[in-house]
PDB file of N, CA and C in Angstrom:
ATOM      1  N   UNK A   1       0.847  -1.170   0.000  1.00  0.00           N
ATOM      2  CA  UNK A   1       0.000   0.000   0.000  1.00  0.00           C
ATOM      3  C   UNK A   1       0.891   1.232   0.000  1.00  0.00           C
ATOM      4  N   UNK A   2       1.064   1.679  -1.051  1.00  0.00           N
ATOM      5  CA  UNK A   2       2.009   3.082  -1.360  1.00  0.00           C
ATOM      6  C   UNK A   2       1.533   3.972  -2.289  1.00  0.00           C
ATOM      7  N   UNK A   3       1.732   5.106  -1.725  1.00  0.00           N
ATOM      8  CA  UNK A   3       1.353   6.463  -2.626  1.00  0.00           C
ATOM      9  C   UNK A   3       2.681   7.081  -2.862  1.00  0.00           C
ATOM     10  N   UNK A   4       2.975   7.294  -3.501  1.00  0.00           N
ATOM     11  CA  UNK A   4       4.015   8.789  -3.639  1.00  0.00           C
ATOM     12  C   UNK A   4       3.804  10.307  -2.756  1.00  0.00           C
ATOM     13  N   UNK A   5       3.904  10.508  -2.008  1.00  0.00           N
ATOM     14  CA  UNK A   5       3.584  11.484  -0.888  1.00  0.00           C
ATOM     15  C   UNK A   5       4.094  12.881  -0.563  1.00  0.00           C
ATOM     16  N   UNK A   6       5.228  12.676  -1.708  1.00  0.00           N
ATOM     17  CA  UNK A   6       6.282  14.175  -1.298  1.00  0.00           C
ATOM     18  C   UNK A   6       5.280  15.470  -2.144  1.00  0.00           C
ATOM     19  N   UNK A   7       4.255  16.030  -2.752  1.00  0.00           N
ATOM     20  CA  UNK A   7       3.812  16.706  -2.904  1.00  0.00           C
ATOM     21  C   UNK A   7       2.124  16.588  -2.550  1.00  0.00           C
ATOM     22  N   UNK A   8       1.735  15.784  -1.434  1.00  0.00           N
ATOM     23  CA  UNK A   8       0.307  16.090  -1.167  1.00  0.00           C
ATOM     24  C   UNK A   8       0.625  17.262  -0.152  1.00  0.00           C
ATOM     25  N   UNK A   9      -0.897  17.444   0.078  1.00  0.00           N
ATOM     26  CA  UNK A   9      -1.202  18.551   0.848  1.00  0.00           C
ATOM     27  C   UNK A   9      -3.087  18.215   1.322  1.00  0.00           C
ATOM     28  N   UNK A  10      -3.402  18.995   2.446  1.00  0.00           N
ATOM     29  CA  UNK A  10      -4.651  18.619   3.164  1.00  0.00           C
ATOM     30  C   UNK A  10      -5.768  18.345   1.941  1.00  0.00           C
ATOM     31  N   UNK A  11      -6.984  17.849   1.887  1.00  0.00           N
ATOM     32  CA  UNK A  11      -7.583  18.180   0.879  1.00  0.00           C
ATOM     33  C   UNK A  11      -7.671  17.117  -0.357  1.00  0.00           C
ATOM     34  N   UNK A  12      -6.271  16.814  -0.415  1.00  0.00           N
ATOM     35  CA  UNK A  12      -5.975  16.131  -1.958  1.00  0.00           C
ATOM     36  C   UNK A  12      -6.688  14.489  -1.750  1.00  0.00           C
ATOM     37  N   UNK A  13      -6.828  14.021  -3.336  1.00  0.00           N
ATOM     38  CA  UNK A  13      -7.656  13.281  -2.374  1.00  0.00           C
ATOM     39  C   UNK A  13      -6.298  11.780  -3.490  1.00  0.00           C
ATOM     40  N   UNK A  14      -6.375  10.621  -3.136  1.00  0.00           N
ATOM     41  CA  UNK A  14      -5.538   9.656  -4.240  1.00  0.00           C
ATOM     42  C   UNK A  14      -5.880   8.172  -3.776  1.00  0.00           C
ATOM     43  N   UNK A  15      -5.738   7.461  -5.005  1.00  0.00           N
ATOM     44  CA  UNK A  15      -6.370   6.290  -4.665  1.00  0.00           C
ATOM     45  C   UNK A  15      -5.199   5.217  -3.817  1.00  0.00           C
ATOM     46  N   UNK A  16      -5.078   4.251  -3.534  1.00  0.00           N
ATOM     47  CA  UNK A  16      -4.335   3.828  -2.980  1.00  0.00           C
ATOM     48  C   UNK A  16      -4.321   2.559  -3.097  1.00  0.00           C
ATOM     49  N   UNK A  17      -3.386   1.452  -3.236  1.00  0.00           N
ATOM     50  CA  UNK A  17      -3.587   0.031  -4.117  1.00  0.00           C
ATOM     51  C   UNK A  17      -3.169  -0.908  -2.956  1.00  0.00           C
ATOM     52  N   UNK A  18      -3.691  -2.363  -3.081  1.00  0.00           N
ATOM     53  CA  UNK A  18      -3.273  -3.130  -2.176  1.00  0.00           C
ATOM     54  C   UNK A  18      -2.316  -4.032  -2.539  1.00  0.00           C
ATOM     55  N   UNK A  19      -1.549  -4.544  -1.912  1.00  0.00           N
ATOM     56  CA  UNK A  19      -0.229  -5.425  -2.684  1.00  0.00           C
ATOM     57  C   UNK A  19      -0.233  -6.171  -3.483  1.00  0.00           C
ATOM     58  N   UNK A  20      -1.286  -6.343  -3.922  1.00  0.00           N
ATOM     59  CA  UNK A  20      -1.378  -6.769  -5.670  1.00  0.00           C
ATOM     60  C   UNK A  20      -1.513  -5.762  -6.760  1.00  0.00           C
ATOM     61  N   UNK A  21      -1.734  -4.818  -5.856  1.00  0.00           N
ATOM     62  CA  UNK A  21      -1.485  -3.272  -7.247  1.00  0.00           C
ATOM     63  C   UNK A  21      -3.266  -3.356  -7.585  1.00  0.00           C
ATOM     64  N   UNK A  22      -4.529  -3.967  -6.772  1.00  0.00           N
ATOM     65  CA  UNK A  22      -5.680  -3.690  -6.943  1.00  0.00           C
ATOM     66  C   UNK A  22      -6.107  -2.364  -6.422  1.00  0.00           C
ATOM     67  N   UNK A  23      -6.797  -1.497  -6.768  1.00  0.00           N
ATOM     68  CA  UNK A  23      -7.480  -0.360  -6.167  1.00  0.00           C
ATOM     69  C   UNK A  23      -8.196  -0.430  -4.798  1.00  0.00           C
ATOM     70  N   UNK A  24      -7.773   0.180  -3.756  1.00  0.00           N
ATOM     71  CA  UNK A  24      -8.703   0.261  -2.514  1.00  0.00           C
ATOM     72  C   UNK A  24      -9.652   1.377  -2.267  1.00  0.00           C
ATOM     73  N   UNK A  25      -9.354   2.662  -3.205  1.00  0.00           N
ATOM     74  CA  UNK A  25     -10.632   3.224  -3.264  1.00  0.00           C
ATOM     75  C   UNK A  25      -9.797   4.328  -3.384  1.00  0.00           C
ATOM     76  N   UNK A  26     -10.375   5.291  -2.979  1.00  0.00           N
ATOM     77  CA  UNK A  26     -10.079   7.130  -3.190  1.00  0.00           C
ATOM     78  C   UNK A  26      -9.743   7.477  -1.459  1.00  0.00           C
ATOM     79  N   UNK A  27      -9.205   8.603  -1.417  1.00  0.00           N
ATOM     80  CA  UNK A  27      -8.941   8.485   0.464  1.00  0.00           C
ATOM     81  C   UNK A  27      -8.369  10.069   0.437  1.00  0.00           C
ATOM     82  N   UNK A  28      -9.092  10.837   1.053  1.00  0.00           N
ATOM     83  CA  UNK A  28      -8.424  12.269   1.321  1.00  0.00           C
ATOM     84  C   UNK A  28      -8.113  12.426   2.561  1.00  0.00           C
ATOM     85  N   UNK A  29      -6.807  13.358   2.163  1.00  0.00           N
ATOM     86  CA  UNK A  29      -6.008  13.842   3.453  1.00  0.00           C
ATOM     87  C   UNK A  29      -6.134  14.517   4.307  1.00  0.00           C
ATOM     88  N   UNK A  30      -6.312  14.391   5.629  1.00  0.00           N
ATOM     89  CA  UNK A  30      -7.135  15.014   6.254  1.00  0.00           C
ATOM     90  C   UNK A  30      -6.034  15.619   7.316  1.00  0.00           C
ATOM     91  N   UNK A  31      -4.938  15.112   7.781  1.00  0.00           N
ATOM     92  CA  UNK A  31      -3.926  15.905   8.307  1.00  0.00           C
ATOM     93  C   UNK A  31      -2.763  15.109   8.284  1.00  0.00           C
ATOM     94  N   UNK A  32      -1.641  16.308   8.253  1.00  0.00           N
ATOM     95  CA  UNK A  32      -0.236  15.920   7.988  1.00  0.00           C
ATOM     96  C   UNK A  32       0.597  16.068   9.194  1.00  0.00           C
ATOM     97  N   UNK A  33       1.401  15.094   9.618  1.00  0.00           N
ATOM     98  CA  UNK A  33       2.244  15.779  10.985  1.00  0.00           C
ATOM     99  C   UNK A  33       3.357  15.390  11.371  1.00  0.00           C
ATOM    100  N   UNK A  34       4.057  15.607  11.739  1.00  0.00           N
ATOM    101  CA  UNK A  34       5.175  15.163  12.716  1.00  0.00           C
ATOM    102  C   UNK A  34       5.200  14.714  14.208  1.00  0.00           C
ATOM    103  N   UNK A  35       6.031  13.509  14.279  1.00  0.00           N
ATOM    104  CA  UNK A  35       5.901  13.085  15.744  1.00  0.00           C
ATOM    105  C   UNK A  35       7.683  12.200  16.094  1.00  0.00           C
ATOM    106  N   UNK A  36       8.038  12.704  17.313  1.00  0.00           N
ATOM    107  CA  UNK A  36       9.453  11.907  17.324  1.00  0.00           C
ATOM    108  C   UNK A  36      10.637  11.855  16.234  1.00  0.00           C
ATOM    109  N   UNK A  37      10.086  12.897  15.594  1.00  0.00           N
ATOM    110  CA  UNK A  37      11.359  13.178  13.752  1.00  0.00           C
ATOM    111  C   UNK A  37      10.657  12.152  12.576  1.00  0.00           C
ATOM    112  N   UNK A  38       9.375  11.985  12.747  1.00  0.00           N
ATOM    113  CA  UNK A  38       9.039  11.383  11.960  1.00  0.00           C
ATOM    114  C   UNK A  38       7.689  11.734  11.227  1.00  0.00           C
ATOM    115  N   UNK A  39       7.715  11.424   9.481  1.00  0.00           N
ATOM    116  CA  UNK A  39       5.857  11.979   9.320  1.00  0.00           C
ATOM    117  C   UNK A  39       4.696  11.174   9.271  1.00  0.00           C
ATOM    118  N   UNK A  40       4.143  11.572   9.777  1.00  0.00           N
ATOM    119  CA  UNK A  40       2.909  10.876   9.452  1.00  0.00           C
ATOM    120  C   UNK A  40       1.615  11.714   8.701  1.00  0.00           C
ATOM    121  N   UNK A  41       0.985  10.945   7.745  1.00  0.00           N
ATOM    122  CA  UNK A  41      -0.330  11.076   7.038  1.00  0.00           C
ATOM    123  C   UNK A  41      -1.714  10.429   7.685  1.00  0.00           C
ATOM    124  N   UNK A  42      -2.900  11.140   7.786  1.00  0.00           N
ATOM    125  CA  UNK A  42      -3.872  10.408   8.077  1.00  0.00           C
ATOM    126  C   UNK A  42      -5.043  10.748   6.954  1.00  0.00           C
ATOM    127  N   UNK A  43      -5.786   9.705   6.703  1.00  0.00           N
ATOM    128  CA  UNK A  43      -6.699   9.792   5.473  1.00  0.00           C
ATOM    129  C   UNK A  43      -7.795   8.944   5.692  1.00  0.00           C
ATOM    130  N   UNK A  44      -9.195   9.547   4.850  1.00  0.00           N
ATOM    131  CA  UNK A  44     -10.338   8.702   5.692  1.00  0.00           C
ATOM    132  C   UNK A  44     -11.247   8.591   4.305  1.00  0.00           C
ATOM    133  N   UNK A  45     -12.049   8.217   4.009  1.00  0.00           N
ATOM    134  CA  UNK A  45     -12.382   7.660   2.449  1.00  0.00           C
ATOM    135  C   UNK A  45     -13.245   8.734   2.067  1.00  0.00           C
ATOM    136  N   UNK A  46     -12.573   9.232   0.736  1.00  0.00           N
ATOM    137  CA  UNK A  46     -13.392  10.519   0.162  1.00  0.00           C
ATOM    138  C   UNK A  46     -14.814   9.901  -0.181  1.00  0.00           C
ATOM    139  N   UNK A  47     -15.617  10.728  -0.421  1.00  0.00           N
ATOM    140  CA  UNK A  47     -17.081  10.711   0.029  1.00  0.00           C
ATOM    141  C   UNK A  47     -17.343  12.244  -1.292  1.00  0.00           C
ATOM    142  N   UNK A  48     -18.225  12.064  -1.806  1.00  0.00           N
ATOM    143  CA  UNK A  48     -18.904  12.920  -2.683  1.00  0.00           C
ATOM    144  C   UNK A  48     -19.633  13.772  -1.708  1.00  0.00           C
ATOM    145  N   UNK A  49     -20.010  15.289  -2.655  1.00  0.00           N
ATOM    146  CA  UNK A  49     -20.446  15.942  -1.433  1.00  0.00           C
ATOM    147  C   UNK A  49     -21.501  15.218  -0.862  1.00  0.00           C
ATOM    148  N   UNK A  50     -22.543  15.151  -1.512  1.00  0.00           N
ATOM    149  CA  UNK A  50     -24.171  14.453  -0.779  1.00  0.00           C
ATOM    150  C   UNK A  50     -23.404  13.477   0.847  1.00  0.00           C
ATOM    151  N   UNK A  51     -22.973  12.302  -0.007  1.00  0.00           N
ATOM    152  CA  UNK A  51     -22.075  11.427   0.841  1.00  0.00           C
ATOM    153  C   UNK A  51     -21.504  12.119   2.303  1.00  0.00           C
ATOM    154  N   UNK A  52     -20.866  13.482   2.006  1.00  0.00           N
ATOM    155  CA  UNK A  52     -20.470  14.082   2.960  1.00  0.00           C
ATOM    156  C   UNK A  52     -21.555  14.243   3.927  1.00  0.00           C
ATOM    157  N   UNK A  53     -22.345  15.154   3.239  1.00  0.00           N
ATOM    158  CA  UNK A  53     -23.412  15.477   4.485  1.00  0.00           C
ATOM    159  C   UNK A  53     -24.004  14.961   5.423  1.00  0.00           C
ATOM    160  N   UNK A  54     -24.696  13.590   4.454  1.00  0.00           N
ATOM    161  CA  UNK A  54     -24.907  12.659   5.534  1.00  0.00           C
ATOM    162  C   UNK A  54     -23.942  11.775   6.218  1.00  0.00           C
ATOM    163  N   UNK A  55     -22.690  11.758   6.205  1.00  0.00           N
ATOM    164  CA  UNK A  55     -21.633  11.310   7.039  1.00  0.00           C
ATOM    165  C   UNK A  55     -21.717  12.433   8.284  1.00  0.00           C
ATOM    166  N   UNK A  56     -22.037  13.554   8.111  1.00  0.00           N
ATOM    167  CA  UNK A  56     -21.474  14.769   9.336  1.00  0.00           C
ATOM    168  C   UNK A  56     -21.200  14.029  10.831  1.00  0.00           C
ATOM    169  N   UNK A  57     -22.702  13.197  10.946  1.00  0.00           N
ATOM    170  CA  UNK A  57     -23.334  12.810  12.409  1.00  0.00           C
ATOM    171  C   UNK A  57     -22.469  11.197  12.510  1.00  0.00           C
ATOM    172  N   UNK A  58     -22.421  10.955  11.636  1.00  0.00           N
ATOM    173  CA  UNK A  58     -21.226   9.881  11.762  1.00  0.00           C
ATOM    174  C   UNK A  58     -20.074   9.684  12.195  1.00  0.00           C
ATOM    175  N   UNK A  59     -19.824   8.646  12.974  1.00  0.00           N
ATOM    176  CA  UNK A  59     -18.167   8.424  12.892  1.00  0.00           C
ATOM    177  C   UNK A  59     -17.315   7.741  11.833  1.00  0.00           C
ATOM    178  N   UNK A  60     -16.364   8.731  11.392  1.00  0.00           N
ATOM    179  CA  UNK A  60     -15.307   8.439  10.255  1.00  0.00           C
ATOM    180  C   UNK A  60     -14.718   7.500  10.612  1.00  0.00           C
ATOM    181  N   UNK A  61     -14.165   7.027   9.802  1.00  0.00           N
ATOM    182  CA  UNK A  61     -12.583   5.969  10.015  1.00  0.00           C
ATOM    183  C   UNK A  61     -11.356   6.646   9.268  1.00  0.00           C
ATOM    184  N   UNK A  62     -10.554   6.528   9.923  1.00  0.00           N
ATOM    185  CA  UNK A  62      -9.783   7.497   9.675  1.00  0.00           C
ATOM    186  C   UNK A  62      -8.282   6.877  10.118  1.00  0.00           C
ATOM    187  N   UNK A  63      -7.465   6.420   8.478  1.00  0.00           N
ATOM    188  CA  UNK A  63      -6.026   5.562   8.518  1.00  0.00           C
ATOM    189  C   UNK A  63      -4.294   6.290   8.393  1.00  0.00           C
ATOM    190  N   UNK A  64      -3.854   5.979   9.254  1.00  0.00           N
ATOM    191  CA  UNK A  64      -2.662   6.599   9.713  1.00  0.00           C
ATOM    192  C   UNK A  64      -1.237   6.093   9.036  1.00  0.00           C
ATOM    193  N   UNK A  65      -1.034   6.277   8.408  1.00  0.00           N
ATOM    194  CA  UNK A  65       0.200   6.221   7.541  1.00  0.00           C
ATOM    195  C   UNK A  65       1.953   6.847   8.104  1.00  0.00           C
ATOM    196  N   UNK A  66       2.647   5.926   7.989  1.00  0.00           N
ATOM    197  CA  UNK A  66       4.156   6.532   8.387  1.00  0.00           C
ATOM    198  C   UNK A  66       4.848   7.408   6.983  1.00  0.00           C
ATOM    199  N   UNK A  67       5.729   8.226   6.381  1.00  0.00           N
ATOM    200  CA  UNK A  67       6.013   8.685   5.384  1.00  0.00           C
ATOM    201  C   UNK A  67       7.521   8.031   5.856  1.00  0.00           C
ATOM    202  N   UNK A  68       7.348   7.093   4.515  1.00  0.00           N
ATOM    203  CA  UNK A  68       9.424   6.924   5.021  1.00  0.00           C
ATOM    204  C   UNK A  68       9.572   7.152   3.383  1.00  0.00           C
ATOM    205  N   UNK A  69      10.927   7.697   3.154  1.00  0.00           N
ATOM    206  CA  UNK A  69      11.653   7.955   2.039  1.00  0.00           C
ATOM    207  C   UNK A  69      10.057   8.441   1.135  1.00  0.00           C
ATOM    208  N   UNK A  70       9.181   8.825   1.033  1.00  0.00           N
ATOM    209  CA  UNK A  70       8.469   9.787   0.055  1.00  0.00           C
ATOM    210  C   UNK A  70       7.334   8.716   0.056  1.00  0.00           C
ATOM    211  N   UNK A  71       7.108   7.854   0.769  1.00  0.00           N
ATOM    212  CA  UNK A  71       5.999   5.957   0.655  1.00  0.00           C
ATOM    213  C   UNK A  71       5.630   6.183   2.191  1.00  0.00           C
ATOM    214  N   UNK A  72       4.328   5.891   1.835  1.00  0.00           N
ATOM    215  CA  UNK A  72       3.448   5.643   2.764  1.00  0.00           C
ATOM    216  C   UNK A  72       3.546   3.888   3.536  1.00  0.00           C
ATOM    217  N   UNK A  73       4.172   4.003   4.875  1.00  0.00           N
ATOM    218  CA  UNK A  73       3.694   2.204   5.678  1.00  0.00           C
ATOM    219  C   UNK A  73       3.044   2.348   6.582  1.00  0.00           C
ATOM    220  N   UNK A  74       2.412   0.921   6.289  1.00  0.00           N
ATOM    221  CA  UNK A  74       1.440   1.141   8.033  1.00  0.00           C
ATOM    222  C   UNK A  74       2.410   1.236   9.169  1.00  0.00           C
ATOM    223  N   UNK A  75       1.922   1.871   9.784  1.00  0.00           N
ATOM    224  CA  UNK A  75       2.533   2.145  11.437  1.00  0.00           C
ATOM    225  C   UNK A  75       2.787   0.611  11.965  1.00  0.00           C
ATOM    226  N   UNK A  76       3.796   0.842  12.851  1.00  0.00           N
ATOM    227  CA  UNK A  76       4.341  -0.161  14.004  1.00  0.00           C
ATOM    228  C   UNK A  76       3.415  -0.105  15.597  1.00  0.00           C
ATOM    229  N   UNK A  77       3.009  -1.210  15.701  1.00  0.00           N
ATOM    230  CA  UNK A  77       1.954  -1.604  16.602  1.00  0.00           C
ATOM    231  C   UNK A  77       2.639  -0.887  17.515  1.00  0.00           C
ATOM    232  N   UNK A  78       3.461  -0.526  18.123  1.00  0.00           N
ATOM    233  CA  UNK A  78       4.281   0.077  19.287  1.00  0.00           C
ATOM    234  C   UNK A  78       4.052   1.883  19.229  1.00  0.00           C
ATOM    235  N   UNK A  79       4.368   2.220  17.709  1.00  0.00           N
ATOM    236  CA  UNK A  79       3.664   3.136  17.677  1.00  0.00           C
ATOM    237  C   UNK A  79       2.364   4.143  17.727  1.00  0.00           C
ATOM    238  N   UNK A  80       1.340   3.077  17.839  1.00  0.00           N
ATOM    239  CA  UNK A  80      -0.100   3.607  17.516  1.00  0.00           C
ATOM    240  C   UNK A  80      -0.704   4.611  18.579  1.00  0.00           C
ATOM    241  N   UNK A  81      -0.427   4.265  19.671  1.00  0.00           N
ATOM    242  CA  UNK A  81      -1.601   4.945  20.673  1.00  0.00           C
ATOM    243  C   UNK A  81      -1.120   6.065  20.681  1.00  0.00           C
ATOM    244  N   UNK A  82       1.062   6.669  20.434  1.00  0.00           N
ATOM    245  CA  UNK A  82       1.449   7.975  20.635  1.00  0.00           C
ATOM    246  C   UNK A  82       0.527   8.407  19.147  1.00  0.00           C
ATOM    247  N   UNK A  83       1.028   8.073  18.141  1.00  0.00           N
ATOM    248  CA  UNK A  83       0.389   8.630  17.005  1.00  0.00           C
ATOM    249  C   UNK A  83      -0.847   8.951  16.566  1.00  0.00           C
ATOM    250  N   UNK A  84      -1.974   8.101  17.164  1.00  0.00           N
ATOM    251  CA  UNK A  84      -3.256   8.971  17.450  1.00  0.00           C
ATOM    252  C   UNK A  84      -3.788   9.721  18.118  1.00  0.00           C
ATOM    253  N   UNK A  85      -2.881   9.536  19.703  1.00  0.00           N
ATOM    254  CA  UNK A  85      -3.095  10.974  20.207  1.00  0.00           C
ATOM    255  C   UNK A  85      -2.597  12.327  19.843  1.00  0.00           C
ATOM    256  N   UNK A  86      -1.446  11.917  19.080  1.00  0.00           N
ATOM    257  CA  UNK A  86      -1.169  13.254  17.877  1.00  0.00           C
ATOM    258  C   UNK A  86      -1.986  13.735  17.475  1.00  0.00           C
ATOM    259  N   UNK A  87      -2.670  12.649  16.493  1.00  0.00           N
ATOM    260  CA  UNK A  87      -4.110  13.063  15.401  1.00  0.00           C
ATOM    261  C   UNK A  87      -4.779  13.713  16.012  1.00  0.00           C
ATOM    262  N   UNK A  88      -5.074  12.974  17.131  1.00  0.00           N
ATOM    263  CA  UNK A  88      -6.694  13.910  17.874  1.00  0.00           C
ATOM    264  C   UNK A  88      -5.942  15.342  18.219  1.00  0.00           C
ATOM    265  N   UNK A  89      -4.862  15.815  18.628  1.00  0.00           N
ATOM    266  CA  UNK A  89      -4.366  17.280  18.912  1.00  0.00           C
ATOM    267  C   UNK A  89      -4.472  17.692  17.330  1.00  0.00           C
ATOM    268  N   UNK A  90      -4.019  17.183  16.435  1.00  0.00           N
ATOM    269  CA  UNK A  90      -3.877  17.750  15.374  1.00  0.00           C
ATOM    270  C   UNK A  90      -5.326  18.296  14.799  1.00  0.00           C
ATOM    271  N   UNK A  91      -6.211  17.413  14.971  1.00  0.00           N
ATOM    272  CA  UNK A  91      -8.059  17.857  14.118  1.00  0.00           C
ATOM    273  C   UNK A  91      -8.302  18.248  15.423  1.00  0.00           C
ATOM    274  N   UNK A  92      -8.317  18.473  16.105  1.00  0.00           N
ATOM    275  CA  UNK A  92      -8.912  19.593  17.373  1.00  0.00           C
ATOM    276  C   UNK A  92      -8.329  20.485  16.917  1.00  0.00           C
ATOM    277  N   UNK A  93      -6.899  21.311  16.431  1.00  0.00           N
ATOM    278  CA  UNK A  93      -6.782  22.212  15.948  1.00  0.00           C
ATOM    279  C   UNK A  93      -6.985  22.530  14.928  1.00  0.00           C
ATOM    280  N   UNK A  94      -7.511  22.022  13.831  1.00  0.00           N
ATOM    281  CA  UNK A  94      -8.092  21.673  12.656  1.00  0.00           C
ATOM    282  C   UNK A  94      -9.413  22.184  12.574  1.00  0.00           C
ATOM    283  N   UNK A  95     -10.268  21.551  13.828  1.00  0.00           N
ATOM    284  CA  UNK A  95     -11.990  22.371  13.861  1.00  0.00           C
ATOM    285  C   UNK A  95     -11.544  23.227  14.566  1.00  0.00           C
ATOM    286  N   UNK A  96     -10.660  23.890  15.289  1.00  0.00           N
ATOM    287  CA  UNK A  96     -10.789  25.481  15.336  1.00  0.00           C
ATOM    288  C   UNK A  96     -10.731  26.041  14.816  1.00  0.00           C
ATOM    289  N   UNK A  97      -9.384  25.995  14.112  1.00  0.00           N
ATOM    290  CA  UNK A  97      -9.755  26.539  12.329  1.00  0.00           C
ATOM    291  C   UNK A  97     -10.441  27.128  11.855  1.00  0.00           C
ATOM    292  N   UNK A  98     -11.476  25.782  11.170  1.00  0.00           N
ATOM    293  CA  UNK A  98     -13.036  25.572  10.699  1.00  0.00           C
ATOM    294  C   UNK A  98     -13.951  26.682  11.233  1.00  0.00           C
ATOM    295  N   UNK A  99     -13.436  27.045  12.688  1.00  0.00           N
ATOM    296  CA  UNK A  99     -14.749  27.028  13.780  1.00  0.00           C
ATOM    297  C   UNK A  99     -14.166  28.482  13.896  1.00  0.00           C
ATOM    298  N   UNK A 100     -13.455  29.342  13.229  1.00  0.00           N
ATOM    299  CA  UNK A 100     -13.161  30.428  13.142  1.00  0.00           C
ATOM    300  C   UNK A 100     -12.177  31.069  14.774  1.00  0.00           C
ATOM    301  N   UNK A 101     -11.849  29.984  15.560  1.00  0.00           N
ATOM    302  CA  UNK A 101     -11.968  30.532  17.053  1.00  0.00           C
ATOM    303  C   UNK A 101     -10.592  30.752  17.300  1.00  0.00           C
TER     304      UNK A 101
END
């Protein structure tokens, strides 16, 4: 599962293949970050607008990616719990943003 990663940005949205090089779908980026000298990507499955709306009241799923050399890997089980409590600081500052505050 690899994207090429050195020019995304929030927003963008790219499909992403499974180790047979099959399509897993479309997936936009929803935040970019650093943790311990390292990057991480998180992305949650693009959704057309309609799709959007009625997702609002929903809970997303939402997949966390390591950036090594410009390629996206899944995270190391050792890593997970620091790296999503990243995320959640990261989209809490994200809907403030949003939230004008």
């Amino acid at each position: 599962m690899t994207e090429d990663s050195k020019d995304l940005e929030l927003g963008d949205i790219i499909t992403l293949d499974d180790e047979n090089g099959e399509p897993l779908g479309d997936f936009e980026v929803v935040a970019m970050f650093d943790l311990n000298g390292k990057e991480y990507i998180a992305l949650t499955e693009a959704l057309e607008d309609e799709e959007a709306e009625e997702e609002l009241d929903e809970e997303v799923d939402i997949f966390v990616f390591q950036i090594d050399g410009g390629e996206m890997v899944p995270l190391e089980e050792d890593e997970e719990s620091a790296v999503y409590a990243k995320l959640n600081e990261v989209l809490e500052g994200i809907e403030l943003i949003d939230k004008g505050e």
